[in-house]
PDBML (XML) file of the C-alpha atoms, coordinates in Angstrom:
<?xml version="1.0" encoding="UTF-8" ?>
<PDBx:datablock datablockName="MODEL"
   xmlns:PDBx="http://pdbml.pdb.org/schema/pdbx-v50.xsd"
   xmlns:xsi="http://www.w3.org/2001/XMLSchema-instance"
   xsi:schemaLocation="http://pdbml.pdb.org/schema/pdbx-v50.xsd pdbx-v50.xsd">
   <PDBx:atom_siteCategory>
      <PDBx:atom_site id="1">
         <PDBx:B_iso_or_equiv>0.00</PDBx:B_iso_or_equiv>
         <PDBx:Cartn_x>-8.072</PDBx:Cartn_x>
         <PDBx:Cartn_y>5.327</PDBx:Cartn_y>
         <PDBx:Cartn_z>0.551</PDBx:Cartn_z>
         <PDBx:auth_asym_id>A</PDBx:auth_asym_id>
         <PDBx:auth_atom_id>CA</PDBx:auth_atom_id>
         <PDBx:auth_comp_id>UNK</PDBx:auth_comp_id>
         <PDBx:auth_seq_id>1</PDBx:auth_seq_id>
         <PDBx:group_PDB>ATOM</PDBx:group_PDB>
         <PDBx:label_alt_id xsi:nil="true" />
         <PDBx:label_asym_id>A</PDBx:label_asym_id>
         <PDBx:label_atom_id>CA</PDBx:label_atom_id>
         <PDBx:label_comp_id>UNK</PDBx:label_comp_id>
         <PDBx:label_entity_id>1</PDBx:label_entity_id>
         <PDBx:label_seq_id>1</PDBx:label_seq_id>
         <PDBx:occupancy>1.00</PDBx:occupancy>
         <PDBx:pdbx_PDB_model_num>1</PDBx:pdbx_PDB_model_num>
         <PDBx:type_symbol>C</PDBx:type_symbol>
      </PDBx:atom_site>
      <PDBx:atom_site id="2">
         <PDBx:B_iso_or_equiv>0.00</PDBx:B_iso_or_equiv>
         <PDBx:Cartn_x>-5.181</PDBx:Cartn_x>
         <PDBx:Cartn_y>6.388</PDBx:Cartn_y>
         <PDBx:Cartn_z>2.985</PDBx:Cartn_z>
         <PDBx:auth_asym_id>A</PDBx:auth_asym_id>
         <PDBx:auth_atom_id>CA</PDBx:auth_atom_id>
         <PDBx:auth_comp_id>UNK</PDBx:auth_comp_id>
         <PDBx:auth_seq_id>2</PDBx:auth_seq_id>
         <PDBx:group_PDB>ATOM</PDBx:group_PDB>
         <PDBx:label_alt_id xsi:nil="true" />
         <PDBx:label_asym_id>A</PDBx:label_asym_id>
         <PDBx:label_atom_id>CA</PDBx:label_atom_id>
         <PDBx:label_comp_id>UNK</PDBx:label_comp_id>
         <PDBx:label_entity_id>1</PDBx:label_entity_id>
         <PDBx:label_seq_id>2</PDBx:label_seq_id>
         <PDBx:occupancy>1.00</PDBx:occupancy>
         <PDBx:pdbx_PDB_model_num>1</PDBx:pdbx_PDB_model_num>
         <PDBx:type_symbol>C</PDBx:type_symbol>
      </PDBx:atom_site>
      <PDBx:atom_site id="3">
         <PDBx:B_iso_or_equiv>0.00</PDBx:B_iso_or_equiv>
         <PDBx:Cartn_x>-3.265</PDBx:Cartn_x>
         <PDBx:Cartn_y>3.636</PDBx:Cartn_y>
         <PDBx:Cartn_z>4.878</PDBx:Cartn_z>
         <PDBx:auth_asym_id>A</PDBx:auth_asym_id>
         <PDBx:auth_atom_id>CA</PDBx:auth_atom_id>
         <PDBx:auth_comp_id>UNK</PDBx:auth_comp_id>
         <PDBx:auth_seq_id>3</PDBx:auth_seq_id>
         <PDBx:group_PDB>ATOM</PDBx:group_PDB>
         <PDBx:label_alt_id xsi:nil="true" />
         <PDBx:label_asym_id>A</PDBx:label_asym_id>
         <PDBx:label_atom_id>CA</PDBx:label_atom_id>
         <PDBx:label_comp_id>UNK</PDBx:label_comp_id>
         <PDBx:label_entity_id>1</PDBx:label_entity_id>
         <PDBx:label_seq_id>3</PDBx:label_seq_id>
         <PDBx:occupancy>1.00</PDBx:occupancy>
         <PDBx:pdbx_PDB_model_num>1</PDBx:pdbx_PDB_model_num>
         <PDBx:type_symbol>C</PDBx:type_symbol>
      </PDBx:atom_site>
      <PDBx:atom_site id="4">
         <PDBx:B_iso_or_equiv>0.00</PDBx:B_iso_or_equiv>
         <PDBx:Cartn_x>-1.145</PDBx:Cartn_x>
         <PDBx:Cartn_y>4.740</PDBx:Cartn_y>
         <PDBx:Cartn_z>7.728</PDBx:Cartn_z>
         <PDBx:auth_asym_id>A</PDBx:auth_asym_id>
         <PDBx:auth_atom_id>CA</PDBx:auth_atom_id>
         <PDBx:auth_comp_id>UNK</PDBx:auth_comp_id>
         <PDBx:auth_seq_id>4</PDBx:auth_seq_id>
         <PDBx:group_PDB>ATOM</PDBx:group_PDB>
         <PDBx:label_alt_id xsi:nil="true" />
         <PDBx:label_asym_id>A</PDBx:label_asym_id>
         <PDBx:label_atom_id>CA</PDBx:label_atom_id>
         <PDBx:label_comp_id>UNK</PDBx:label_comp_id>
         <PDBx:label_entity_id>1</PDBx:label_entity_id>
         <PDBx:label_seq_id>4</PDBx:label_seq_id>
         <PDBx:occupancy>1.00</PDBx:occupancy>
         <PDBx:pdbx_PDB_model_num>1</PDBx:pdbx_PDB_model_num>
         <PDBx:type_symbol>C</PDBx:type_symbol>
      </PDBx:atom_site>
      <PDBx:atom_site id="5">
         <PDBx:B_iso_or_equiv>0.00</PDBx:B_iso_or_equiv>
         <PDBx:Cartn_x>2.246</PDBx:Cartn_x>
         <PDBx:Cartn_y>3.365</PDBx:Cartn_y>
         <PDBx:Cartn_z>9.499</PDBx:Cartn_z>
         <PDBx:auth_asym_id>A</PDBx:auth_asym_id>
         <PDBx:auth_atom_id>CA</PDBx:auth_atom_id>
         <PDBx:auth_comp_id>UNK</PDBx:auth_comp_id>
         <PDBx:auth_seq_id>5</PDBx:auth_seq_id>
         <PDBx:group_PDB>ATOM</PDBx:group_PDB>
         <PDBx:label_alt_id xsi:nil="true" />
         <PDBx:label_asym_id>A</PDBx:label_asym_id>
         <PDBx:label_atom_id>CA</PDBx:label_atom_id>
         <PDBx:label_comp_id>UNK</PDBx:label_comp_id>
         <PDBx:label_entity_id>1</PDBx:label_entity_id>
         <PDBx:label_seq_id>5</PDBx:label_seq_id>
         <PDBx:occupancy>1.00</PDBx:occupancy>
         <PDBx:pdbx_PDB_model_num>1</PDBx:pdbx_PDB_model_num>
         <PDBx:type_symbol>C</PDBx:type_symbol>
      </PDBx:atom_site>
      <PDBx:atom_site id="6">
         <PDBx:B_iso_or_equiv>0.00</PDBx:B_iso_or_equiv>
         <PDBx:Cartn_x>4.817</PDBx:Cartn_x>
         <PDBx:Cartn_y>3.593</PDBx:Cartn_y>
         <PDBx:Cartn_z>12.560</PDBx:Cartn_z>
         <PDBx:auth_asym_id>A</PDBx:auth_asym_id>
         <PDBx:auth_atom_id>CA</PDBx:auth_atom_id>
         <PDBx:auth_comp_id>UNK</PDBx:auth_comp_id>
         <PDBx:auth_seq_id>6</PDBx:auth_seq_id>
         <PDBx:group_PDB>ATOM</PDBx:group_PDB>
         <PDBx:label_alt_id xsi:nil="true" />
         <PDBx:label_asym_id>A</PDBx:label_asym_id>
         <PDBx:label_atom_id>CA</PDBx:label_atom_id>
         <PDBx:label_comp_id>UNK</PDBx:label_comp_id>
         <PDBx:label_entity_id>1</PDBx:label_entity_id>
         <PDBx:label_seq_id>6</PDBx:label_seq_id>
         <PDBx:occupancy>1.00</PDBx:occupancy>
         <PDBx:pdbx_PDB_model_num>1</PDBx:pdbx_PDB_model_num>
         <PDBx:type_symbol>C</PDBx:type_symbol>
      </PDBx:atom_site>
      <PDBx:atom_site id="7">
         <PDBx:B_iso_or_equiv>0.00</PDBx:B_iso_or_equiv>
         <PDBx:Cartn_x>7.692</PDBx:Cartn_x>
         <PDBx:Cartn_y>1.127</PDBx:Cartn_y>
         <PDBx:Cartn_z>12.960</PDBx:Cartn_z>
         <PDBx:auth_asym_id>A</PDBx:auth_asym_id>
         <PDBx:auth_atom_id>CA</PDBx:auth_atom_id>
         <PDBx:auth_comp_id>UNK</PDBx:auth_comp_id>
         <PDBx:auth_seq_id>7</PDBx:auth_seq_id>
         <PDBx:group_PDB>ATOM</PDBx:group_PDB>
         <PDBx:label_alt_id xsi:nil="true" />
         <PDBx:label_asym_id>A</PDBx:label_asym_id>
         <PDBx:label_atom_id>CA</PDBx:label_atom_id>
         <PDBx:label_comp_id>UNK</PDBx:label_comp_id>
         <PDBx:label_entity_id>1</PDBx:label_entity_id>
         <PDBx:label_seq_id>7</PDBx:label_seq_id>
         <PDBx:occupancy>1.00</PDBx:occupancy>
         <PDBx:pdbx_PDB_model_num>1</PDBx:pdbx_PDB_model_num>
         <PDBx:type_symbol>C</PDBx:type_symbol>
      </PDBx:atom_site>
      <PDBx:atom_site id="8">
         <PDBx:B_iso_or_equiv>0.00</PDBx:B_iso_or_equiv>
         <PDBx:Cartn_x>11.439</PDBx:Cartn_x>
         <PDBx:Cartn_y>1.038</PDBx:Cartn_y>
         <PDBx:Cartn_z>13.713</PDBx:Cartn_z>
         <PDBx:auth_asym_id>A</PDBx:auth_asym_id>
         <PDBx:auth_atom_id>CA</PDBx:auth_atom_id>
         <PDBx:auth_comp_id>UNK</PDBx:auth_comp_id>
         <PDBx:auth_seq_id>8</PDBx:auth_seq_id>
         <PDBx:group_PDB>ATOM</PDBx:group_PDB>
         <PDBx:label_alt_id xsi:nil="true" />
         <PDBx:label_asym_id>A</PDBx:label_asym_id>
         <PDBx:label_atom_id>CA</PDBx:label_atom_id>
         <PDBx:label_comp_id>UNK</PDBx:label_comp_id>
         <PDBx:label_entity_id>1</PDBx:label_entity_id>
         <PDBx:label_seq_id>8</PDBx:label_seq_id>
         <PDBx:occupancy>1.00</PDBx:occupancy>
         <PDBx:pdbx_PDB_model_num>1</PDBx:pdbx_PDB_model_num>
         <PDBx:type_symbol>C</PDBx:type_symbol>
      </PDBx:atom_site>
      <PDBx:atom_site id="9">
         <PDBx:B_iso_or_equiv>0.00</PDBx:B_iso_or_equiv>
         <PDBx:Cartn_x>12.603</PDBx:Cartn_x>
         <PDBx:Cartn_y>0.540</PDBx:Cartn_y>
         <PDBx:Cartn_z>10.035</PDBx:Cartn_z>
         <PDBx:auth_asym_id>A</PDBx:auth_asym_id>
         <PDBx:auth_atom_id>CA</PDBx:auth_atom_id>
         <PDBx:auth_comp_id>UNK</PDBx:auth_comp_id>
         <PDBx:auth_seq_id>9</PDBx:auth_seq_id>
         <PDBx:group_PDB>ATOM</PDBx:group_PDB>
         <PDBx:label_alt_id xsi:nil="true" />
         <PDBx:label_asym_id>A</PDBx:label_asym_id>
         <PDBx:label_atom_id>CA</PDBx:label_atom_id>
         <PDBx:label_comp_id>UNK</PDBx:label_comp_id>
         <PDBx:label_entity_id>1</PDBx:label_entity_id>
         <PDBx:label_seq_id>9</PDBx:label_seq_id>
         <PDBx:occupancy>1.00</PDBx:occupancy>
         <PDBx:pdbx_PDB_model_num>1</PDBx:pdbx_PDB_model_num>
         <PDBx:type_symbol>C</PDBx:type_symbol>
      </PDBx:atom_site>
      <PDBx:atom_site id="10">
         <PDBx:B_iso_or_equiv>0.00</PDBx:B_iso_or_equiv>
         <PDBx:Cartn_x>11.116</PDBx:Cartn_x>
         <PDBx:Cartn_y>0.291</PDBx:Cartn_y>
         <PDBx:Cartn_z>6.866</PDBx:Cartn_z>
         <PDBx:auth_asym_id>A</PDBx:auth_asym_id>
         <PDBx:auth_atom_id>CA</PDBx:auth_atom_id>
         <PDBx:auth_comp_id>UNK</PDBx:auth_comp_id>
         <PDBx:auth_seq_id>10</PDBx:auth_seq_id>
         <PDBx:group_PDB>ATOM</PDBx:group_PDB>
         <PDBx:label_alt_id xsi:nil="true" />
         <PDBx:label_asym_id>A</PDBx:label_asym_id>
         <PDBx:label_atom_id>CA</PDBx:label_atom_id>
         <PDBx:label_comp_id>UNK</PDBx:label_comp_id>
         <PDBx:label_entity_id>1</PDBx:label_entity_id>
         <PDBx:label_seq_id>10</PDBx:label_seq_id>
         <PDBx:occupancy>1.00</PDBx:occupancy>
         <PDBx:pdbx_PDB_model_num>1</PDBx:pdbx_PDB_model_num>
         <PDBx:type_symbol>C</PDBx:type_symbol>
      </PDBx:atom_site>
      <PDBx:atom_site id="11">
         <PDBx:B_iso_or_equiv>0.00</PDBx:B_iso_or_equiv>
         <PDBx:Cartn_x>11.079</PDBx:Cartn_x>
         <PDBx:Cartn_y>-3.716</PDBx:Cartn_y>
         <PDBx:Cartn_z>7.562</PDBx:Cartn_z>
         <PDBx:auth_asym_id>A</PDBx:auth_asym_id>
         <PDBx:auth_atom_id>CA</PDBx:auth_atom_id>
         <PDBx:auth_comp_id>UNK</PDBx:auth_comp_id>
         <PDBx:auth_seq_id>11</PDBx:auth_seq_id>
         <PDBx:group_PDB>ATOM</PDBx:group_PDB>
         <PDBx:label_alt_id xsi:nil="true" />
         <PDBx:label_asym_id>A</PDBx:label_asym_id>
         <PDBx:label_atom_id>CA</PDBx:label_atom_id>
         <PDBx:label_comp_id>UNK</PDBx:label_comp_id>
         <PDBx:label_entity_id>1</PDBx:label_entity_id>
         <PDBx:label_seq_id>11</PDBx:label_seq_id>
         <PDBx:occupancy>1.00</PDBx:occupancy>
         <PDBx:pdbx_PDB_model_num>1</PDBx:pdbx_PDB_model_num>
         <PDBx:type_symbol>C</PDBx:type_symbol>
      </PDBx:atom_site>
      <PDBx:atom_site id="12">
         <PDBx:B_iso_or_equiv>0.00</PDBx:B_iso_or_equiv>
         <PDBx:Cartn_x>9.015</PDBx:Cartn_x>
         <PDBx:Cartn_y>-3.759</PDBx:Cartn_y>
         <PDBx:Cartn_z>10.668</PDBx:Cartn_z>
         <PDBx:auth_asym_id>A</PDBx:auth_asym_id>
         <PDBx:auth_atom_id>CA</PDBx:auth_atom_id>
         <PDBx:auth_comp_id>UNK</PDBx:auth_comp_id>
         <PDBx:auth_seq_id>12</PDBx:auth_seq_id>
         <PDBx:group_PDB>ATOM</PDBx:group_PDB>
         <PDBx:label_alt_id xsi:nil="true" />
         <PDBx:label_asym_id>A</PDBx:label_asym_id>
         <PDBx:label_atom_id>CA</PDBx:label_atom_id>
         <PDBx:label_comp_id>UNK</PDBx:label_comp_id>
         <PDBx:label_entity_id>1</PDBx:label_entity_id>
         <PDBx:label_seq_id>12</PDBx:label_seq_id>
         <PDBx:occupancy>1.00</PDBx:occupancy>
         <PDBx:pdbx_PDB_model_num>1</PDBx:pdbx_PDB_model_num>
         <PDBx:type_symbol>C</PDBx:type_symbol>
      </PDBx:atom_site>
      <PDBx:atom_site id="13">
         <PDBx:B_iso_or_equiv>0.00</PDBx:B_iso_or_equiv>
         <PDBx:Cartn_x>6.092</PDBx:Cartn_x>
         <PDBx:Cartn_y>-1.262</PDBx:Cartn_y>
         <PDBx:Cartn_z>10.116</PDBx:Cartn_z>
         <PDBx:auth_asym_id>A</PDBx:auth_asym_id>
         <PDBx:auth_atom_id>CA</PDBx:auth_atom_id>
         <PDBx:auth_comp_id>UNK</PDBx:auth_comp_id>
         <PDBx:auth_seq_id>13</PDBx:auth_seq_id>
         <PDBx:group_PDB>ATOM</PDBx:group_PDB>
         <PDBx:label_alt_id xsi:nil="true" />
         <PDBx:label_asym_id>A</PDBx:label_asym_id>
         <PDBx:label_atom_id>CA</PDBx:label_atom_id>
         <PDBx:label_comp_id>UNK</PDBx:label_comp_id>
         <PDBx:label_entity_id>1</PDBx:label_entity_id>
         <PDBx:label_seq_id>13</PDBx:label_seq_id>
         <PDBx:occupancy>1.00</PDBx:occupancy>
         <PDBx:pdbx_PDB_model_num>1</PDBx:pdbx_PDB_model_num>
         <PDBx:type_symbol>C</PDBx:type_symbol>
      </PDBx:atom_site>
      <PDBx:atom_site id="14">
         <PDBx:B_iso_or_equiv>0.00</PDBx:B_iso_or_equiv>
         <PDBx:Cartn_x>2.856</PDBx:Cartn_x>
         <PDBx:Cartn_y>-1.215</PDBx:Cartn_y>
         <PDBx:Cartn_z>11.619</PDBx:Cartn_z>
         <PDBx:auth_asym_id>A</PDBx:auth_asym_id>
         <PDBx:auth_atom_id>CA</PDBx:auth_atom_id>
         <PDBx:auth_comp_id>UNK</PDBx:auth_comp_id>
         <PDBx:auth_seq_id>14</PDBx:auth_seq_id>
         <PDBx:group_PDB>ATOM</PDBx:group_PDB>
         <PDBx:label_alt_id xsi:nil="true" />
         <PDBx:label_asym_id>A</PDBx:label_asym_id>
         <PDBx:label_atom_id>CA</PDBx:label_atom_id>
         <PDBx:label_comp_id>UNK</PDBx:label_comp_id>
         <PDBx:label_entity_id>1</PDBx:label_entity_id>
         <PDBx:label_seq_id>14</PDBx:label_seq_id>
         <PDBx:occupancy>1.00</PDBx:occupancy>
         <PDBx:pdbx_PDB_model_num>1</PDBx:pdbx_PDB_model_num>
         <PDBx:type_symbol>C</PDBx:type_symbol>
      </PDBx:atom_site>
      <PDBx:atom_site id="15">
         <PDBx:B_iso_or_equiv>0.00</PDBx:B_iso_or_equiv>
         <PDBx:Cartn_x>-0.346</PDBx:Cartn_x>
         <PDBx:Cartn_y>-0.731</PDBx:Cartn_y>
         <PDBx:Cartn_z>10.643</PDBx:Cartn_z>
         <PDBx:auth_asym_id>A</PDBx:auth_asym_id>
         <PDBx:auth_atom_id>CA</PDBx:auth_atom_id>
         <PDBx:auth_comp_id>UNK</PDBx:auth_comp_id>
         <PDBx:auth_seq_id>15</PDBx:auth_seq_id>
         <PDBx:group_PDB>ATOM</PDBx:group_PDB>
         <PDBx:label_alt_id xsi:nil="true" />
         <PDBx:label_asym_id>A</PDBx:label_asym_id>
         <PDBx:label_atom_id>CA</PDBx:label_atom_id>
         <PDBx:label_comp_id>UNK</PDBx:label_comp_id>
         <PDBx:label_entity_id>1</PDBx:label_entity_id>
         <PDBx:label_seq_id>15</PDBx:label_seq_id>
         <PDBx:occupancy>1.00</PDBx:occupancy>
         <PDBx:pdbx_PDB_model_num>1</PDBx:pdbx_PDB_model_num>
         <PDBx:type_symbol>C</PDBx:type_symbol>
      </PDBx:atom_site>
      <PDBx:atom_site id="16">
         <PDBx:B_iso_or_equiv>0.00</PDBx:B_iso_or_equiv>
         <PDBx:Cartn_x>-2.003</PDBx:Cartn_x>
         <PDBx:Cartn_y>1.944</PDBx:Cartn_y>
         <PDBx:Cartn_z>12.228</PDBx:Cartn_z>
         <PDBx:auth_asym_id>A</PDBx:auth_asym_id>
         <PDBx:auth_atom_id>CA</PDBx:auth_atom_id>
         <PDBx:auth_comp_id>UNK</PDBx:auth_comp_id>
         <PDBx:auth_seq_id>16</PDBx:auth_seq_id>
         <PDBx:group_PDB>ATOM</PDBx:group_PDB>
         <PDBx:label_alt_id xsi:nil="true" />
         <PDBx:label_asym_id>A</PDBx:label_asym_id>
         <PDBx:label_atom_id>CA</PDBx:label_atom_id>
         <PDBx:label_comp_id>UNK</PDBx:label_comp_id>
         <PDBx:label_entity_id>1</PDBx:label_entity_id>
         <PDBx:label_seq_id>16</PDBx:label_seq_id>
         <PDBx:occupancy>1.00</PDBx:occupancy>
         <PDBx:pdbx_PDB_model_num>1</PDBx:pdbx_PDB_model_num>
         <PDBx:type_symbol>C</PDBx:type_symbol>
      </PDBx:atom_site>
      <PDBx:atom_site id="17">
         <PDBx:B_iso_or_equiv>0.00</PDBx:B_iso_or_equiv>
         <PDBx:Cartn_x>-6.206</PDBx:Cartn_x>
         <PDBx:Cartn_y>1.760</PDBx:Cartn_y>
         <PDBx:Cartn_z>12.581</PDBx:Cartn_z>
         <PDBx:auth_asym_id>A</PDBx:auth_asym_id>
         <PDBx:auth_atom_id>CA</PDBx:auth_atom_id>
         <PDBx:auth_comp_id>UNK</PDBx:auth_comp_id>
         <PDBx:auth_seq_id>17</PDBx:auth_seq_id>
         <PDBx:group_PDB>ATOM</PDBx:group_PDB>
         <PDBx:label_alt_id xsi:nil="true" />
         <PDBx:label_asym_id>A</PDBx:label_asym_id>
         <PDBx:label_atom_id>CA</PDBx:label_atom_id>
         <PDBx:label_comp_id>UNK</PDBx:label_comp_id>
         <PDBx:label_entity_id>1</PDBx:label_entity_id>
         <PDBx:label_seq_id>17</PDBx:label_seq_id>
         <PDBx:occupancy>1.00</PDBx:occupancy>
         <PDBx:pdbx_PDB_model_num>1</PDBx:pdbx_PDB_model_num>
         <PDBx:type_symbol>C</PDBx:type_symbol>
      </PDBx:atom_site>
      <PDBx:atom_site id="18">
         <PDBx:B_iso_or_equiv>0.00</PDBx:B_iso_or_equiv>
         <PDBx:Cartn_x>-8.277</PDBx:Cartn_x>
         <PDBx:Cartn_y>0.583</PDBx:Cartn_y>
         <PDBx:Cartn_z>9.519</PDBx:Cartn_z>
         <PDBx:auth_asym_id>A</PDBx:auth_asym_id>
         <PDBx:auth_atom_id>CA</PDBx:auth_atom_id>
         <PDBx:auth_comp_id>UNK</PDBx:auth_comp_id>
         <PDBx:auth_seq_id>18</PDBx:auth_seq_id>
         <PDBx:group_PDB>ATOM</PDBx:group_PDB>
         <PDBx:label_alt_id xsi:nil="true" />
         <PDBx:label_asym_id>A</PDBx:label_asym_id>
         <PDBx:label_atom_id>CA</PDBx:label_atom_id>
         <PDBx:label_comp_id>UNK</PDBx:label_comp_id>
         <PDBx:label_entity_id>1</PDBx:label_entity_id>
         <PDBx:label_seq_id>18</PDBx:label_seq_id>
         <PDBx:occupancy>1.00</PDBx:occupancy>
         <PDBx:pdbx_PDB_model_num>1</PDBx:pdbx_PDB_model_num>
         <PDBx:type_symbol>C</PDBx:type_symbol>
      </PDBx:atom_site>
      <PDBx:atom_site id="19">
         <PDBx:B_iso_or_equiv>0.00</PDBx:B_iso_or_equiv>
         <PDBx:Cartn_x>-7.451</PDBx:Cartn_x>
         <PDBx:Cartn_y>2.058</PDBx:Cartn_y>
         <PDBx:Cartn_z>6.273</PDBx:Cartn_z>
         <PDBx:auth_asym_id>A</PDBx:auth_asym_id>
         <PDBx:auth_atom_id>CA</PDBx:auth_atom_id>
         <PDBx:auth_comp_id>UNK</PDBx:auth_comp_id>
         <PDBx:auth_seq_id>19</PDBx:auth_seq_id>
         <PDBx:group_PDB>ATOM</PDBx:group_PDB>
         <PDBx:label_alt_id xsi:nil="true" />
         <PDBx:label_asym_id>A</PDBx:label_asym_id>
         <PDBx:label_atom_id>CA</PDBx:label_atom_id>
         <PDBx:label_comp_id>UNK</PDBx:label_comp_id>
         <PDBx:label_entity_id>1</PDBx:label_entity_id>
         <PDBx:label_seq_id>19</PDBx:label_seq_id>
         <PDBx:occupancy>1.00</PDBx:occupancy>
         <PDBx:pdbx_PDB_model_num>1</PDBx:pdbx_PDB_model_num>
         <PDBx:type_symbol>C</PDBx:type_symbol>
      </PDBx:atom_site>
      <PDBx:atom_site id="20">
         <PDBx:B_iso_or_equiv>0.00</PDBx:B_iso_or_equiv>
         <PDBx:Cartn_x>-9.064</PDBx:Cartn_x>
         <PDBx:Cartn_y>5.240</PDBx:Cartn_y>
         <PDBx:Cartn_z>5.821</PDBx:Cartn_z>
         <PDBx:auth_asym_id>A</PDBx:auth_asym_id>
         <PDBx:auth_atom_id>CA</PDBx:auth_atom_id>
         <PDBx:auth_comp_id>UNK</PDBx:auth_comp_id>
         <PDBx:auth_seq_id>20</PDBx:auth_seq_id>
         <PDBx:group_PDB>ATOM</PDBx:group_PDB>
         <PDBx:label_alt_id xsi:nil="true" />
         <PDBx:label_asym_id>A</PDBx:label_asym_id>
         <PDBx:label_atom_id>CA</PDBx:label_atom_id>
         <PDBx:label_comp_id>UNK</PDBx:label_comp_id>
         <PDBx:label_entity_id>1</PDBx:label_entity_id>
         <PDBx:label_seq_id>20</PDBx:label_seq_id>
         <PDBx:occupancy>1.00</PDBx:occupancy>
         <PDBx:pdbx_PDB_model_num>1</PDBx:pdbx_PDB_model_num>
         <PDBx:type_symbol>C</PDBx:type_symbol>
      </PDBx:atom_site>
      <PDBx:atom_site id="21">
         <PDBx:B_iso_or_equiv>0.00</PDBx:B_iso_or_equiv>
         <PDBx:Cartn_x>-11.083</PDBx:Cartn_x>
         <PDBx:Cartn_y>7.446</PDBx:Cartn_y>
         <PDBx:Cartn_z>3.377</PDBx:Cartn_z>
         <PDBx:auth_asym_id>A</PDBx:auth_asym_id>
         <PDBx:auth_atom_id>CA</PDBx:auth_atom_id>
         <PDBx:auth_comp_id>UNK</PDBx:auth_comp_id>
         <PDBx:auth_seq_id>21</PDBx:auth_seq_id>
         <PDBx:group_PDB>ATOM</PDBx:group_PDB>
         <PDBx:label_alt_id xsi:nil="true" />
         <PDBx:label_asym_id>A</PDBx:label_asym_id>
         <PDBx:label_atom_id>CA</PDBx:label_atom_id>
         <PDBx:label_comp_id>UNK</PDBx:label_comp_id>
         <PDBx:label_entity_id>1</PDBx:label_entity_id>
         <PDBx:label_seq_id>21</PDBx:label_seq_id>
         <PDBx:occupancy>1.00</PDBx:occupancy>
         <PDBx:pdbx_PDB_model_num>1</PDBx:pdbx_PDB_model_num>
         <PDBx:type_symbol>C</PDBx:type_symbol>
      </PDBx:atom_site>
      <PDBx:atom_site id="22">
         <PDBx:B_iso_or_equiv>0.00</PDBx:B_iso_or_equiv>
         <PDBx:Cartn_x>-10.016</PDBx:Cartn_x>
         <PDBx:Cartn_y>10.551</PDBx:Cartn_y>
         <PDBx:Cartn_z>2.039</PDBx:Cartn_z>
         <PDBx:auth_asym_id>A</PDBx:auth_asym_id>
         <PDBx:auth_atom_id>CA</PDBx:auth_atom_id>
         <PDBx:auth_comp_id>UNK</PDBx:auth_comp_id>
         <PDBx:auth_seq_id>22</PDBx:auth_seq_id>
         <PDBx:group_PDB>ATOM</PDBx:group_PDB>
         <PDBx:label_alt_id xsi:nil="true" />
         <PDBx:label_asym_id>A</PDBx:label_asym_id>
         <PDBx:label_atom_id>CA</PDBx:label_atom_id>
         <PDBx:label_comp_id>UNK</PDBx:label_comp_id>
         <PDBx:label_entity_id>1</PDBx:label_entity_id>
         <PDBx:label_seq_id>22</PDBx:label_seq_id>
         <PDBx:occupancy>1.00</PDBx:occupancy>
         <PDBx:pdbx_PDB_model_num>1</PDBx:pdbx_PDB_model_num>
         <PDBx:type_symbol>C</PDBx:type_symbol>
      </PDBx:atom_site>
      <PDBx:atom_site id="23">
         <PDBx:B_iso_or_equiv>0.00</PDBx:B_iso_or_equiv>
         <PDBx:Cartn_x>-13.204</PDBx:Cartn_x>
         <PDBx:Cartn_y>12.378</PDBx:Cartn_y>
         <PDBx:Cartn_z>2.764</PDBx:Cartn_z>
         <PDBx:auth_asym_id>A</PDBx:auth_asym_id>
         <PDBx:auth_atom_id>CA</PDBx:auth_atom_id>
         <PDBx:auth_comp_id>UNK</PDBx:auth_comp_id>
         <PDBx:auth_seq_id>23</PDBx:auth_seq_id>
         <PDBx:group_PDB>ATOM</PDBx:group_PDB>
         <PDBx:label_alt_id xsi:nil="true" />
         <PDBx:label_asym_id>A</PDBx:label_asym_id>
         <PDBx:label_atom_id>CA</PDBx:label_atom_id>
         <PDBx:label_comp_id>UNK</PDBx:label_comp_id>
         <PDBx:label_entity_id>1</PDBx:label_entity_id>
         <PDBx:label_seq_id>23</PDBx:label_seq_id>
         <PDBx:occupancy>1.00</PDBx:occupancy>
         <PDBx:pdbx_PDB_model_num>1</PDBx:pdbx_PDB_model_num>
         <PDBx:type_symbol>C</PDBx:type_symbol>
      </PDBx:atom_site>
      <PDBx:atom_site id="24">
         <PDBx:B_iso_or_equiv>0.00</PDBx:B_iso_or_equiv>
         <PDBx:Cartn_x>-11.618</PDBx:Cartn_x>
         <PDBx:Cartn_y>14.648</PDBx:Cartn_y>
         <PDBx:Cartn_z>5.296</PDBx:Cartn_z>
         <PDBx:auth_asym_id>A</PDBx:auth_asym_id>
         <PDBx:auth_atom_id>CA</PDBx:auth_atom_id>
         <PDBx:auth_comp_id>UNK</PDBx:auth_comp_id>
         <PDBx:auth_seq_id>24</PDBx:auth_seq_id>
         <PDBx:group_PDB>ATOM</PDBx:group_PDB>
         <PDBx:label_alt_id xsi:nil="true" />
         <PDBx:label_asym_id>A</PDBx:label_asym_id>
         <PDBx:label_atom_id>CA</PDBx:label_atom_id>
         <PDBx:label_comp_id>UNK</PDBx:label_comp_id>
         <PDBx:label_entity_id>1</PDBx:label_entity_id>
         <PDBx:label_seq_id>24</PDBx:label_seq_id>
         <PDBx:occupancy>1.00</PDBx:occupancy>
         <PDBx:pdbx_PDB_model_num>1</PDBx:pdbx_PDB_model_num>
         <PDBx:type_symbol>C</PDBx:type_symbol>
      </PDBx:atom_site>
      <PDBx:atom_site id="25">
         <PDBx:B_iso_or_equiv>0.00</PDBx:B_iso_or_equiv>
         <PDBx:Cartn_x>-8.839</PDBx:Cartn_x>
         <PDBx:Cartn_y>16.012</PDBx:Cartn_y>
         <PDBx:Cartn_z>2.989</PDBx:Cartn_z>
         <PDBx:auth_asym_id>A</PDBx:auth_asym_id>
         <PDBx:auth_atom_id>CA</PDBx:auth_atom_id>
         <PDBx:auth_comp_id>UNK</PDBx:auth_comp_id>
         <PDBx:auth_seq_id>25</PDBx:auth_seq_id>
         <PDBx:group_PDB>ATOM</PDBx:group_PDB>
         <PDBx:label_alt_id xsi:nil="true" />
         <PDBx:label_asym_id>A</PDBx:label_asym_id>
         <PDBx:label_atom_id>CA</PDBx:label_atom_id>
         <PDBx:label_comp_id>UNK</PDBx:label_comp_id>
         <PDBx:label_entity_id>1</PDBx:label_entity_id>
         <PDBx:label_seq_id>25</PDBx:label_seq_id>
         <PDBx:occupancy>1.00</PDBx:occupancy>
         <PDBx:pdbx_PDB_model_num>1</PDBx:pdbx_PDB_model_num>
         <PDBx:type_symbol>C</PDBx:type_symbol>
      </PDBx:atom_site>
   </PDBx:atom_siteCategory>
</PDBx:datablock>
């Protein structure tokens, strides 16, 4: 599984979509 991220700092990230499969890598 891949889980992705965006925020300001490492204390305020975001999730980004569901998590993911690895299937295309």
């Amino acid at each position: 599984t891949l889980t992705f991220y965006a925020g300001l700092s490492n204390d305020m990230l975001y999730q980004v979509g569901e998590v993911q499969s690895v299937d295309a890598v």
